[in-house]
PDB file of N, CA and C in Angstrom:
ATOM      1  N   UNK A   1     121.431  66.043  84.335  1.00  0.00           N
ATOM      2  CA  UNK A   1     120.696  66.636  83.243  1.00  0.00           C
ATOM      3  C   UNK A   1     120.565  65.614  82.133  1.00  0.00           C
ATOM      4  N   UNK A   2     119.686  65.470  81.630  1.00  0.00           N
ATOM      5  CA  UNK A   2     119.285  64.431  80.670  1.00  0.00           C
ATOM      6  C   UNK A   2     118.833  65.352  79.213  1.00  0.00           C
ATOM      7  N   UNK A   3     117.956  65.166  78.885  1.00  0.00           N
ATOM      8  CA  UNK A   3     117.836  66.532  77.998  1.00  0.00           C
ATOM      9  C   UNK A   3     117.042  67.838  78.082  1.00  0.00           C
ATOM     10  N   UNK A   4     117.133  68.571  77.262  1.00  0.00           N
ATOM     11  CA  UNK A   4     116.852  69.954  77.463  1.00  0.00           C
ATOM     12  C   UNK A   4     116.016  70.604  77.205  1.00  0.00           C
ATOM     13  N   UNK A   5     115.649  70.745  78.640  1.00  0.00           N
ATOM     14  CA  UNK A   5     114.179  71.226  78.896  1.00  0.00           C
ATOM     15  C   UNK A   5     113.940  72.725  77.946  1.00  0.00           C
ATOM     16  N   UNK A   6     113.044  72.892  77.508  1.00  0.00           N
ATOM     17  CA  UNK A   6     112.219  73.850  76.762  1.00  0.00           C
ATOM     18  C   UNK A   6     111.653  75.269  76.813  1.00  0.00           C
ATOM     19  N   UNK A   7     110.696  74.492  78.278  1.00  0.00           N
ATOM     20  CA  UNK A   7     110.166  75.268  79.011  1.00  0.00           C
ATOM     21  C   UNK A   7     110.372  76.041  80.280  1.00  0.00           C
ATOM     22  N   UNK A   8     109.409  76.826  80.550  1.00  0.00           N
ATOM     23  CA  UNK A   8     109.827  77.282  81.576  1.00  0.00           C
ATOM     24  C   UNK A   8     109.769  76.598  83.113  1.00  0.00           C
ATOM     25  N   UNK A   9     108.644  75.816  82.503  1.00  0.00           N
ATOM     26  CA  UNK A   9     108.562  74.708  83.795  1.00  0.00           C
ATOM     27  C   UNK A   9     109.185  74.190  83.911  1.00  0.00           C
ATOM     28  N   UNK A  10     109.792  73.108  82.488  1.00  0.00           N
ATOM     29  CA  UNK A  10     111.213  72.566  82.591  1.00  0.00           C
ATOM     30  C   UNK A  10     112.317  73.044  83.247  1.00  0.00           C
ATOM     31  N   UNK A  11     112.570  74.241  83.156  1.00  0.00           N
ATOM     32  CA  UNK A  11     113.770  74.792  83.795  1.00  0.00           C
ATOM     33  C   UNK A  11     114.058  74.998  84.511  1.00  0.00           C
ATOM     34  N   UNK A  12     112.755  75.519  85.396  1.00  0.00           N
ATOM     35  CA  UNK A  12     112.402  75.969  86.974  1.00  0.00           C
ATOM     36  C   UNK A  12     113.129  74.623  87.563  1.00  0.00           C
ATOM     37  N   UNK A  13     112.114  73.649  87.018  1.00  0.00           N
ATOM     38  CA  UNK A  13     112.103  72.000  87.530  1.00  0.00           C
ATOM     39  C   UNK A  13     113.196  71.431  87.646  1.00  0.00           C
ATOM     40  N   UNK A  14     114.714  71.574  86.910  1.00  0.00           N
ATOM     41  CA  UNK A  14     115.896  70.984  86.660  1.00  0.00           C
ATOM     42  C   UNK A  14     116.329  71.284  87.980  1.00  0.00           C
ATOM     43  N   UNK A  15     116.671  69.851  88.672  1.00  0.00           N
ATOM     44  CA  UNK A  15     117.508  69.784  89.868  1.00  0.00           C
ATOM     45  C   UNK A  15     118.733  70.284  89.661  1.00  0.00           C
ATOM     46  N   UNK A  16     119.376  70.836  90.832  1.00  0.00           N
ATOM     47  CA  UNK A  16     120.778  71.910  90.493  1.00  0.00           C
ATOM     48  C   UNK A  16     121.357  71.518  92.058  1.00  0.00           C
ATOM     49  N   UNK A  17     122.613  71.291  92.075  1.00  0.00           N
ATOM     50  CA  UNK A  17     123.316  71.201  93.501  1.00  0.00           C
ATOM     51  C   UNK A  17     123.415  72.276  94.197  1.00  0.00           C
ATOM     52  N   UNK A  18     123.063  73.149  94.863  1.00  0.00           N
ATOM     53  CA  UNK A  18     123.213  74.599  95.790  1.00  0.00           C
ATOM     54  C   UNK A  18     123.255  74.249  96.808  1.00  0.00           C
ATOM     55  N   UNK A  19     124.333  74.351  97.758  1.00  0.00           N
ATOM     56  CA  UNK A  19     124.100  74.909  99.082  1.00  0.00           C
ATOM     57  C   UNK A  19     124.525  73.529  99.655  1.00  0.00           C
ATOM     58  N   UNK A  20     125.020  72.435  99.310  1.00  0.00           N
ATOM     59  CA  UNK A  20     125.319  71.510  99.693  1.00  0.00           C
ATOM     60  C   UNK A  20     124.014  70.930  99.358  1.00  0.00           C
ATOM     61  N   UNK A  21     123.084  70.633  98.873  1.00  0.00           N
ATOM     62  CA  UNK A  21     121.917  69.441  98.828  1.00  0.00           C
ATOM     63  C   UNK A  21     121.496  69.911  96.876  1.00  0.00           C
ATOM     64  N   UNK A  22     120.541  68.837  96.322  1.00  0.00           N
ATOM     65  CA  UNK A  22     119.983  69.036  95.390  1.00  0.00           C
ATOM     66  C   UNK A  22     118.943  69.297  95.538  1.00  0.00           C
ATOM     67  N   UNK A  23     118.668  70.468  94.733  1.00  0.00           N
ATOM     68  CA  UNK A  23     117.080  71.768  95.094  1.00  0.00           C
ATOM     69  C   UNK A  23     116.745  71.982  93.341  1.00  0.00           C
ATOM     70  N   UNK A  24     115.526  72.143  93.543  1.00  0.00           N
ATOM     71  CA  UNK A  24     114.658  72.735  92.359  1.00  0.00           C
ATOM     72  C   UNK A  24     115.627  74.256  91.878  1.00  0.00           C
ATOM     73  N   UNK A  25     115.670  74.455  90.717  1.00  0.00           N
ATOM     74  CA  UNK A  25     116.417  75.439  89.981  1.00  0.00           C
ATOM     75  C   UNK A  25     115.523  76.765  90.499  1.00  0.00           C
ATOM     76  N   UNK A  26     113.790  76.861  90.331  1.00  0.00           N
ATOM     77  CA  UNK A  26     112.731  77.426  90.476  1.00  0.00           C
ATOM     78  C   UNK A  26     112.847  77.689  92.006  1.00  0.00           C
ATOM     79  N   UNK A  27     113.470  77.021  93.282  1.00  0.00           N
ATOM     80  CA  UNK A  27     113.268  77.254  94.445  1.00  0.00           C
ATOM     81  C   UNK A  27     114.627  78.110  94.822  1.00  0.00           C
ATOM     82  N   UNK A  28     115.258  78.511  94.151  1.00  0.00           N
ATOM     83  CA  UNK A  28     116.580  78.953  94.858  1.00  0.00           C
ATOM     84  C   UNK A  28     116.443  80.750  94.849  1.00  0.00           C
ATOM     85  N   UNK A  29     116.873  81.347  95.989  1.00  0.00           N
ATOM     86  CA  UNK A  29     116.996  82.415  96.266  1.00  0.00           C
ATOM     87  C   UNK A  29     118.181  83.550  95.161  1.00  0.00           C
ATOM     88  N   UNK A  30     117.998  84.743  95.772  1.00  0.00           N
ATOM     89  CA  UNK A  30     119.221  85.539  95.054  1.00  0.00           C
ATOM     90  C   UNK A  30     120.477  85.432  96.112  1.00  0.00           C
ATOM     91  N   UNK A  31     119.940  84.894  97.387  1.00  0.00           N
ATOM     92  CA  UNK A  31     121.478  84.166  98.427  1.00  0.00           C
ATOM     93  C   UNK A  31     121.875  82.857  97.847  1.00  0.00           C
ATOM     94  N   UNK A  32     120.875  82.087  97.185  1.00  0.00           N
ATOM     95  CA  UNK A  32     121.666  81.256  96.781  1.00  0.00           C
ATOM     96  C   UNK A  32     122.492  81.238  95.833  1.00  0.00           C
ATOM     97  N   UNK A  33     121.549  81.959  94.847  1.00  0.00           N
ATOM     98  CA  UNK A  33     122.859  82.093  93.330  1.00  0.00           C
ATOM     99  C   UNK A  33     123.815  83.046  94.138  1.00  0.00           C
ATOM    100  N   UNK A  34     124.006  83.872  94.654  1.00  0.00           N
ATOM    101  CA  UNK A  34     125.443  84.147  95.031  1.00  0.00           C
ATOM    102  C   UNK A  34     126.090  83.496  95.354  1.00  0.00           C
ATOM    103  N   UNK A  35     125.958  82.952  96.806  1.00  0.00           N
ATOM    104  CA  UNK A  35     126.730  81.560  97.660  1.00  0.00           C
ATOM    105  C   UNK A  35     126.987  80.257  96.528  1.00  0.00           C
ATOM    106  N   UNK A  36     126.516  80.345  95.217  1.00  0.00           N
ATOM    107  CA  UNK A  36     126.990  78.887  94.326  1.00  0.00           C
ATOM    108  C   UNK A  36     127.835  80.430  93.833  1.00  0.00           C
ATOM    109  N   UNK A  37     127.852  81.643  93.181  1.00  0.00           N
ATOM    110  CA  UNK A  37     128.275  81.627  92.025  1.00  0.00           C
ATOM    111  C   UNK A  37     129.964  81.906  92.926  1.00  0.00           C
ATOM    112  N   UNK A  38     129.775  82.650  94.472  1.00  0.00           N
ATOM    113  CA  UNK A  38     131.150  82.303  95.268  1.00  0.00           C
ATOM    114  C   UNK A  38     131.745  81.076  95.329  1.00  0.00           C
ATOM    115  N   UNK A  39     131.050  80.189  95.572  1.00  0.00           N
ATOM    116  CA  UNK A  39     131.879  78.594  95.418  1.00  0.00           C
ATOM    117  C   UNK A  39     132.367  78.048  94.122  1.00  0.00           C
ATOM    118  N   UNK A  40     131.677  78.699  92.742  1.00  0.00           N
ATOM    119  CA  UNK A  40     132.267  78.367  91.654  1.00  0.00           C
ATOM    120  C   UNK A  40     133.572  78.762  91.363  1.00  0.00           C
ATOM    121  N   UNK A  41     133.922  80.738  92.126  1.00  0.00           N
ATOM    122  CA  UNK A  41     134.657  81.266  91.536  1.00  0.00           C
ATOM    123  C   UNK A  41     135.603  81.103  92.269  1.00  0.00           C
ATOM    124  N   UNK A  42     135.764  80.888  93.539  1.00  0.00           N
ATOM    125  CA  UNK A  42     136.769  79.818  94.321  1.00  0.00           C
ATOM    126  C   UNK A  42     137.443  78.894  93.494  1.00  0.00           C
ATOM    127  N   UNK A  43     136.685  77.680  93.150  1.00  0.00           N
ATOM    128  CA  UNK A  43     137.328  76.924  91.947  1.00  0.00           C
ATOM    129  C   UNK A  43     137.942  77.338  90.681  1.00  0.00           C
ATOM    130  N   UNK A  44     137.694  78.534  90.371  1.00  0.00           N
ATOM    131  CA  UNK A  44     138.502  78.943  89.331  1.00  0.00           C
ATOM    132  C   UNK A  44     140.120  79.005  89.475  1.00  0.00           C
ATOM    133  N   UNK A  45     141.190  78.309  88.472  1.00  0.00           N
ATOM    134  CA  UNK A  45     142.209  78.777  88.502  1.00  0.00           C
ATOM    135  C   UNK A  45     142.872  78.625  86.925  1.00  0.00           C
ATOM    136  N   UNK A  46     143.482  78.037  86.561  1.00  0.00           N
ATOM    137  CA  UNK A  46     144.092  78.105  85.140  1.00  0.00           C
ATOM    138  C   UNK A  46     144.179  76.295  84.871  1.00  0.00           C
ATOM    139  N   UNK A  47     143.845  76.473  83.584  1.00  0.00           N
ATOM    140  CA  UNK A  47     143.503  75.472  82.532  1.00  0.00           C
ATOM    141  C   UNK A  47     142.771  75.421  82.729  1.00  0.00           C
ATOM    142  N   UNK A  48     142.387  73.777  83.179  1.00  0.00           N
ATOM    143  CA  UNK A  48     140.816  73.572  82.878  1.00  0.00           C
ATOM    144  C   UNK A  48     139.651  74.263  83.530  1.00  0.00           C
ATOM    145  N   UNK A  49     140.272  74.094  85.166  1.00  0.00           N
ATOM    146  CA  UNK A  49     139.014  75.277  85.941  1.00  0.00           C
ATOM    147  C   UNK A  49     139.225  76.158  85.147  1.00  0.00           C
ATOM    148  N   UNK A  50     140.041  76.993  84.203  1.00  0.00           N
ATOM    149  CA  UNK A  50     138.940  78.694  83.871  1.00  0.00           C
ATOM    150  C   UNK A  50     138.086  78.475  83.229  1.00  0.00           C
ATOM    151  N   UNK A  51     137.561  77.011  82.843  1.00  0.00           N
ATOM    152  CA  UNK A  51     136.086  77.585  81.983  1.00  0.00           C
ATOM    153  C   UNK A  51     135.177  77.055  83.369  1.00  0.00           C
ATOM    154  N   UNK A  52     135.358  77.366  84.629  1.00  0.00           N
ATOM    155  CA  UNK A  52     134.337  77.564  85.535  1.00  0.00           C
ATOM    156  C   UNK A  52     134.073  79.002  85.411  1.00  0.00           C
ATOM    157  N   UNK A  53     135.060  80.119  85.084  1.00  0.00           N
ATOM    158  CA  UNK A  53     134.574  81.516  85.736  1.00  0.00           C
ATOM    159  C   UNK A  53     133.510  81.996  84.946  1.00  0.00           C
ATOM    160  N   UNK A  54     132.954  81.779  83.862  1.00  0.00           N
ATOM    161  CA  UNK A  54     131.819  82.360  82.975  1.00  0.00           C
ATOM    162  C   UNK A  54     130.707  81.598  83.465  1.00  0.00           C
ATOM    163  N   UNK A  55     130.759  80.488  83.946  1.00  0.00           N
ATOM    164  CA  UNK A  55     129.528  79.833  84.971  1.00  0.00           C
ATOM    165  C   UNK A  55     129.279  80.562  86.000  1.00  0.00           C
ATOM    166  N   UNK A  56     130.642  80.793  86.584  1.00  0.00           N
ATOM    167  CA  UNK A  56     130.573  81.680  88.001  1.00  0.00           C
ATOM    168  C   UNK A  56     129.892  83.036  88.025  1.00  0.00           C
ATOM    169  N   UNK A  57     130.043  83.477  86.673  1.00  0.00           N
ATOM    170  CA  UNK A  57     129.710  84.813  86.562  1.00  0.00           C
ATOM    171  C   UNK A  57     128.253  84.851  85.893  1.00  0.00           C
ATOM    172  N   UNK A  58     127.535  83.949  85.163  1.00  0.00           N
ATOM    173  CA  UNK A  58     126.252  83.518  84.805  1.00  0.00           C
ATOM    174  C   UNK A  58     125.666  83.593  86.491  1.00  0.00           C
ATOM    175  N   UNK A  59     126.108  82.389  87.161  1.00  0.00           N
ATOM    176  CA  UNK A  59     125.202  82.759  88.567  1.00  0.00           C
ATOM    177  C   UNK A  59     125.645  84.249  89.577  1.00  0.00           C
ATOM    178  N   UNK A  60     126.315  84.876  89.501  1.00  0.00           N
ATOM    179  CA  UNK A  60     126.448  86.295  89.900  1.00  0.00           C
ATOM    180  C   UNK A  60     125.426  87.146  88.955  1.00  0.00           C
ATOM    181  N   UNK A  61     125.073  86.930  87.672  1.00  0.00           N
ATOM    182  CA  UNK A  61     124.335  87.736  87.035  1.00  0.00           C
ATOM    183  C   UNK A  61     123.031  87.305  87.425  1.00  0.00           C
ATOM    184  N   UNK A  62     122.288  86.021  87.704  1.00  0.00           N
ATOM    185  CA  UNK A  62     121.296  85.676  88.362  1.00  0.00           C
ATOM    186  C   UNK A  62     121.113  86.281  89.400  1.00  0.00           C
ATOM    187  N   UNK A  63     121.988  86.439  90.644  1.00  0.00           N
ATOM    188  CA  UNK A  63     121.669  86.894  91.914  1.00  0.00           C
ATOM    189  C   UNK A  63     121.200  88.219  91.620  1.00  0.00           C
ATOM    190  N   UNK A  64     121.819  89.187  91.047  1.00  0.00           N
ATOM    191  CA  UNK A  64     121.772  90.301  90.474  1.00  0.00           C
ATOM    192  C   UNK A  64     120.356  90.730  89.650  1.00  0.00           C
ATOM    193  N   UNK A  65     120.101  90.073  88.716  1.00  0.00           N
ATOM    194  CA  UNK A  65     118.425  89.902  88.460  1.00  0.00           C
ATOM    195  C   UNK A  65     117.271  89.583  89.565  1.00  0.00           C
ATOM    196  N   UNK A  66     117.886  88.891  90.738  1.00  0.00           N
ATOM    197  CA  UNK A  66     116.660  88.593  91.366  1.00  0.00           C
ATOM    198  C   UNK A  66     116.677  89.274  91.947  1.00  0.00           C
ATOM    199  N   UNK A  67     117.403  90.469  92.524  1.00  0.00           N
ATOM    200  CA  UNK A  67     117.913  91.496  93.542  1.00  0.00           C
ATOM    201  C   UNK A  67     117.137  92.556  92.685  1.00  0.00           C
ATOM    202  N   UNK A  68     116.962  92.885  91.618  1.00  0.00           N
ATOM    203  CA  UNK A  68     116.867  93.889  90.651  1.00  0.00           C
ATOM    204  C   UNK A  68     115.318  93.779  90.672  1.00  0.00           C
ATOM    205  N   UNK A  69     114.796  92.592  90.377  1.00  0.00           N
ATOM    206  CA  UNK A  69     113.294  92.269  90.209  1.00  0.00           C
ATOM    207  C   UNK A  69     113.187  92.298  91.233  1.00  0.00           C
ATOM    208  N   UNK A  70     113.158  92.125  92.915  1.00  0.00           N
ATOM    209  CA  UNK A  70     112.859  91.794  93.946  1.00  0.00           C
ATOM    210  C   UNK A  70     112.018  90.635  94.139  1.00  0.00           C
ATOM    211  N   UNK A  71     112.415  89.426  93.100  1.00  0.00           N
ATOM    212  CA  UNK A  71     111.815  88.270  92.983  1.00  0.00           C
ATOM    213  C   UNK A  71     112.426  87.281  94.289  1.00  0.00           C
ATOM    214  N   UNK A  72     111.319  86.783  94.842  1.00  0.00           N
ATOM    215  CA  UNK A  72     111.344  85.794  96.141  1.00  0.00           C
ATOM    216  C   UNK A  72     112.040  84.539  95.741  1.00  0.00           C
ATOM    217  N   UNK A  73     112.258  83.966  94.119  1.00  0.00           N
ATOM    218  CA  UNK A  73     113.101  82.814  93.898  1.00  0.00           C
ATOM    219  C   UNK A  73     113.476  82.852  92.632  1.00  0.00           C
ATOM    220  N   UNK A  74     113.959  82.295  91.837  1.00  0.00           N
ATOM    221  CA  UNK A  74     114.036  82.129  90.189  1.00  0.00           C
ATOM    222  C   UNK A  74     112.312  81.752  89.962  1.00  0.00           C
ATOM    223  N   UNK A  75     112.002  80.515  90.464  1.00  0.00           N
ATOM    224  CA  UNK A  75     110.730  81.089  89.860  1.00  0.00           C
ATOM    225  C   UNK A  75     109.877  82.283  89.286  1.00  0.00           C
ATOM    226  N   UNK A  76     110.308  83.239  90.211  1.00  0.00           N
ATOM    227  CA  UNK A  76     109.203  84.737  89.707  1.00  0.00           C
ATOM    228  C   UNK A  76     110.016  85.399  89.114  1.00  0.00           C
ATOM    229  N   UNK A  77     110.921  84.916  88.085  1.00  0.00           N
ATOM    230  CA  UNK A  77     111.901  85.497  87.160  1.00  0.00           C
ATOM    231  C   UNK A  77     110.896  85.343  85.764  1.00  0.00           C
ATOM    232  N   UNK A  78     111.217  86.252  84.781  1.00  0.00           N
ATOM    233  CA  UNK A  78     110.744  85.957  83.727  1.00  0.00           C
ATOM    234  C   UNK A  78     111.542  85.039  82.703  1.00  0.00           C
ATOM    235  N   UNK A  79     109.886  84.462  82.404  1.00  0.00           N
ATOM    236  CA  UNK A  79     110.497  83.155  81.700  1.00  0.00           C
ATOM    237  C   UNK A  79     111.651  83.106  80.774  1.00  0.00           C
ATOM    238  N   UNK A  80     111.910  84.612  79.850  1.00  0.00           N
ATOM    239  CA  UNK A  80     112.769  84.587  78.549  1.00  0.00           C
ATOM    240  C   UNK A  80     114.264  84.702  79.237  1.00  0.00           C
ATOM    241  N   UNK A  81     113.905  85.474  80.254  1.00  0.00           N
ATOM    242  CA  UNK A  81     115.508  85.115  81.098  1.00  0.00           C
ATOM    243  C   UNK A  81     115.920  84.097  81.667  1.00  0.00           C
ATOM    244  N   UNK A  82     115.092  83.318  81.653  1.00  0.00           N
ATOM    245  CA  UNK A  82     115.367  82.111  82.216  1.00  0.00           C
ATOM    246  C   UNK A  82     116.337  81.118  81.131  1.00  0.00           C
ATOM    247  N   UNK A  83     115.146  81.430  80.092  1.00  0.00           N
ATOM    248  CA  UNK A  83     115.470  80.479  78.335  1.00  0.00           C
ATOM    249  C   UNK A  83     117.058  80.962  78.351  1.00  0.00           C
ATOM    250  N   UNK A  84     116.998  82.236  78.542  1.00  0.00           N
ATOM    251  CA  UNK A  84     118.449  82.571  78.459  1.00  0.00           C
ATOM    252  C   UNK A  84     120.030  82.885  79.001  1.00  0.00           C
ATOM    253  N   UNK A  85     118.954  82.413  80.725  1.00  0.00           N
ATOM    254  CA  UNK A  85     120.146  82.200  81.302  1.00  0.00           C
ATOM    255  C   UNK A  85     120.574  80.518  81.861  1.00  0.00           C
ATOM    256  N   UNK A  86     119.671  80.010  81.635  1.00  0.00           N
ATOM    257  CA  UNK A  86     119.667  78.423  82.052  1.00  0.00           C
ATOM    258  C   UNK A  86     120.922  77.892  81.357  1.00  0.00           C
ATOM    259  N   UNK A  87     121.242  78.058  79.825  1.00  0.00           N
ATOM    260  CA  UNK A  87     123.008  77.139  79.205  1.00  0.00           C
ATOM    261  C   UNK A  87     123.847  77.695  79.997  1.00  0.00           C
ATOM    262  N   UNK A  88     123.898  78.844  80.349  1.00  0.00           N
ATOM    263  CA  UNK A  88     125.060  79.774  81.022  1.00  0.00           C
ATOM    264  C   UNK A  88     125.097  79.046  82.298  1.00  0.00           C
ATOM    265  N   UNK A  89     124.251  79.038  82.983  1.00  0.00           N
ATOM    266  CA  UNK A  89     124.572  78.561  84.436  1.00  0.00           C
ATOM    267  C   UNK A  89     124.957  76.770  83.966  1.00  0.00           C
ATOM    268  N   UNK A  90     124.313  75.960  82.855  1.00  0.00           N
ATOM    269  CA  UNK A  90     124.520  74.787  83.362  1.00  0.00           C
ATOM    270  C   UNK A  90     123.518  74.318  83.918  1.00  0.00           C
ATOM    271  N   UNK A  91     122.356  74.945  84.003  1.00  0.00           N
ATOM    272  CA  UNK A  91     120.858  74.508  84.243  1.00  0.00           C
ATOM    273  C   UNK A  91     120.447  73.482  83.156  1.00  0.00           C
ATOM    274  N   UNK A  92     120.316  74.103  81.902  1.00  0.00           N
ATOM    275  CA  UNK A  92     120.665  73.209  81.221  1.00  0.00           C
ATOM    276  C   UNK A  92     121.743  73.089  80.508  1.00  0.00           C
ATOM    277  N   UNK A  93     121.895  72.072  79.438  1.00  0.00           N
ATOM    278  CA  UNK A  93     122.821  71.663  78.396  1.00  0.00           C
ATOM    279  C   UNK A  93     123.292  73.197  77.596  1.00  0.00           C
ATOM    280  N   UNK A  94     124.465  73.567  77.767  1.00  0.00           N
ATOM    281  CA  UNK A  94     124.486  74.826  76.428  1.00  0.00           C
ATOM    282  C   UNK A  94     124.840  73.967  74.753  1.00  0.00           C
ATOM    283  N   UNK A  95     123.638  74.598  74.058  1.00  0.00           N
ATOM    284  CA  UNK A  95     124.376  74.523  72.697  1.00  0.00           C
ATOM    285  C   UNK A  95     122.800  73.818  72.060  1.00  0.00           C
TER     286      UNK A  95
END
């Protein structure tokens, strides 16, 4: 991540590690945000991993939106959820 994208295109566009390979943020399924937000919360344990579990739980709330919308990827998510879930996951930069 370099800096922080804006838009919604930007955001879609931000490469993200899932699934073992680097994929478009915009191409990933509601199997994928589960299967990352399970591998995050695996890594959770005390000290420093616990500030993985609010990441972990940002991509569980994604899967959950795309399940809800019956959207085919993050792409066909709406854009303001995106603006607002992108720091949480680490899509982009928070802050």
């Amino acid at each position: 991540m370099s800096e922080r994208p804006t838009t919604a295109a930007g955001i879609l566009g931000q490469v993200v590690f899932c699934g073992g390979a680097n994929r478009a943020f915009g191409s990933l399924t509601a199997d994928d945000a589960r299967a990352h937000a399970d591998e995050l919360r695996a890594a959770v344990g005390w000290g420093p991993t616990a500030r993985v579990a609010p990441v972990a739980q940002a991509w569980r709330e994604l899967s959950l939106a795309l399940d809800r919308s019956r959207a085919a990827t993050v792409a066909d998510l709406d854009p303001d959820l995106l603006a607002e879930l992108a720091p949480r996951l680490w899509v982009t930069l928070p802050g």
